[in-house]
Structures are given as C-alpha cells and as structure tokens.
C-alpha atoms as a PDB file:
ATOM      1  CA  UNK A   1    -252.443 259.520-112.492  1.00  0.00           C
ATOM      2  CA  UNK A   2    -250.382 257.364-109.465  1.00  0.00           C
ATOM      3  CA  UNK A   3    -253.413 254.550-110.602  1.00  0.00           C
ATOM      4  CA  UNK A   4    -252.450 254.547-113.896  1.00  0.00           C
ATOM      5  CA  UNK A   5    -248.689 254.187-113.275  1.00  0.00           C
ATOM      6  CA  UNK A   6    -249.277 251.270-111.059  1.00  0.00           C
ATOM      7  CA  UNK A   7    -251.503 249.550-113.562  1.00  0.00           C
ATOM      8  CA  UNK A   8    -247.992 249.996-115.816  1.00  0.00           C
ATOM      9  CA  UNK A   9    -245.955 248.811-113.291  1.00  0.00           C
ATOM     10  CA  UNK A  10    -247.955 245.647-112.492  1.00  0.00           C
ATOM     11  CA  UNK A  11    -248.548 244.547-116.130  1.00  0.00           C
ATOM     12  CA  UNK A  12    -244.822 245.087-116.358  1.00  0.00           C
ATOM     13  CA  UNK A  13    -245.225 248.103-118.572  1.00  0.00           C
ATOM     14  CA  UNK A  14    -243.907 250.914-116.175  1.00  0.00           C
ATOM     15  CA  UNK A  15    -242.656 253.725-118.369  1.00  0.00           C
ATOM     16  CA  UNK A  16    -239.611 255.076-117.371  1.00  0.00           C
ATOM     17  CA  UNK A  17    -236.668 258.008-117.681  1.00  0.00           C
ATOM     18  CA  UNK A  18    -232.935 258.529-118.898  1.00  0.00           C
ATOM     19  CA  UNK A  19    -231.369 258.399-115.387  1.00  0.00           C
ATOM     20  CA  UNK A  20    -234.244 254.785-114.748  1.00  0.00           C
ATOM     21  CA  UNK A  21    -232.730 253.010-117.969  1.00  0.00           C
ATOM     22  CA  UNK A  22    -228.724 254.197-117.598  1.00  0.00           C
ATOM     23  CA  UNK A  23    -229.273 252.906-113.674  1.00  0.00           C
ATOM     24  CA  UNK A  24    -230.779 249.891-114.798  1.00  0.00           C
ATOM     25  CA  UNK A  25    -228.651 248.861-118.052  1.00  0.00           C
ATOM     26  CA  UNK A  26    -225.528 249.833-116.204  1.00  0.00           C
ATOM     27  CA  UNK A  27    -224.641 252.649-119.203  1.00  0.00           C
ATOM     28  CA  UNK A  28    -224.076 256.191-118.757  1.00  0.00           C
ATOM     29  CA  UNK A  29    -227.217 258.745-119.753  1.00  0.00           C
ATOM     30  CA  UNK A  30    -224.532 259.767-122.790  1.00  0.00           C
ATOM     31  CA  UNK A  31    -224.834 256.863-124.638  1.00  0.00           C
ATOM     32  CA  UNK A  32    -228.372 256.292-124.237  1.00  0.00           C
ATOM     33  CA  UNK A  33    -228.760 259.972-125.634  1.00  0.00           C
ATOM     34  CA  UNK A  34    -226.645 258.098-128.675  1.00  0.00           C
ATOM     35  CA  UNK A  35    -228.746 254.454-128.670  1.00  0.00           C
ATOM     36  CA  UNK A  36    -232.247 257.059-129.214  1.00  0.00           C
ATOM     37  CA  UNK A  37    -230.856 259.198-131.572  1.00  0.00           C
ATOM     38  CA  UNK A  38    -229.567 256.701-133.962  1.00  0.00           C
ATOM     39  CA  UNK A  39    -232.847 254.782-132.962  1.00  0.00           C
ATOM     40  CA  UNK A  40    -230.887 251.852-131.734  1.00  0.00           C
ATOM     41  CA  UNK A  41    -233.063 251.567-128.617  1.00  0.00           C
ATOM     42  CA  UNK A  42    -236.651 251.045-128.304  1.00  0.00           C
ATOM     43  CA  UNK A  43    -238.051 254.208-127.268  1.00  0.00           C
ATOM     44  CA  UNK A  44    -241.261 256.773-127.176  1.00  0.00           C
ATOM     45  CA  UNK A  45    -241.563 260.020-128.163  1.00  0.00           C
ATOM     46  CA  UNK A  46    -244.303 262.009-125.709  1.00  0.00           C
ATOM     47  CA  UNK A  47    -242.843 265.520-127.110  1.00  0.00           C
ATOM     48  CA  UNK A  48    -241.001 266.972-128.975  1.00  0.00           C
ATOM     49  CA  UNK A  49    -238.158 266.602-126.347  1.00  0.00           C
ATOM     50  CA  UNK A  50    -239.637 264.231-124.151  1.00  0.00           C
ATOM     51  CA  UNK A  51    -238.215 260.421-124.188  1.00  0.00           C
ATOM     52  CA  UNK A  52    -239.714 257.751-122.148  1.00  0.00           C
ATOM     53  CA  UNK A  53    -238.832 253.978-122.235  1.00  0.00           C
ATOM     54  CA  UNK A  54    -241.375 251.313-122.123  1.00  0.00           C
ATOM     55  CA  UNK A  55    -239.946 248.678-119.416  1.00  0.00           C
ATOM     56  CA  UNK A  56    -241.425 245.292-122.019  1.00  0.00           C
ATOM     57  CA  UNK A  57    -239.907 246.809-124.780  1.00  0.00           C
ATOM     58  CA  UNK A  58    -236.618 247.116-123.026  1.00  0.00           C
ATOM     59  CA  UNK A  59    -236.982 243.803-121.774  1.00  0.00           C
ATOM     60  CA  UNK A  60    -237.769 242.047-124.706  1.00  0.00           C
ATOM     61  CA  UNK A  61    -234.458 244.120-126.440  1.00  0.00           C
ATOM     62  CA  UNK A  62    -232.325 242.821-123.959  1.00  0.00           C
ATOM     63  CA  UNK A  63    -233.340 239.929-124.460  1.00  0.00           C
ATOM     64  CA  UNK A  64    -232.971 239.721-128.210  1.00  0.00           C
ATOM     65  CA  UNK A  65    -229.399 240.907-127.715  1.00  0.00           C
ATOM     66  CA  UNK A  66    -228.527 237.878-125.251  1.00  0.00           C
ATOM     67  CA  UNK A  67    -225.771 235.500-126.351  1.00  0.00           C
ATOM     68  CA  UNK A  68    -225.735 231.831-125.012  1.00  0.00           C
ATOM     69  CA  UNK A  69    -222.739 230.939-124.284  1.00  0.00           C
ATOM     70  CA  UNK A  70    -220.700 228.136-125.853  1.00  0.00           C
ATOM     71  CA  UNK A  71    -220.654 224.375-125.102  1.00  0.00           C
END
C-alpha cells in the first residue's frame, strides 16, 4: 500500500484528509465540512463517510479560482 501512495505522490496525485486540505488551504476543517457538502469542492467519496481529496484536482480548483490582479 506505502508503493501505491508514493506512485500518487510523485505523479502529483497524493490523496489526502480534512486536517491535509484545511492545513494546506489555510481554512478551518468546518468550512471544508461546508465546501463538500454543498459540493463546492472537488472531492471523493471512498464510503459512505469517508472523504478524501485528490491533490490535482485541488490544484487545478485553486487555480481556476485565481484572480490576476489589475494593471
């Protein structure tokens, strides 16, 4: 299992948890608990209670979100 989440990581795929994606995006665990259920966030479902992010998708929301500043 490590192999396979190192594979992730290196193709820049790593999946990752609440407390990975509030640390990262700077937000509380609250109001990512708020993006997911109003499906505002990219996100997967591996249960029926079990949330995971995909690190690309993330990425590539950020990024769509991004606003260039003004000249």
């Amino acid at each position: 299992m490590e192999t396979n989440n190192a594979a992730n990581a290196e193709s820049g795929d790593e999946k990752l948890s609440y407390e990975q994606v509030a640390k990262e995006l700077g937000v509380p665990k609250a109001t990512l608990y708020a993006w997911v259920h109003r499906r505002q966030i990219p996100f997967i479902r591996l249960g029926k209670r079990l949330i995971r992010f995909s690190r690309r998708s993330l990425e590539q929301w950020v990024h769509e979100r991004s606003v260039e500043p003004r000249p």
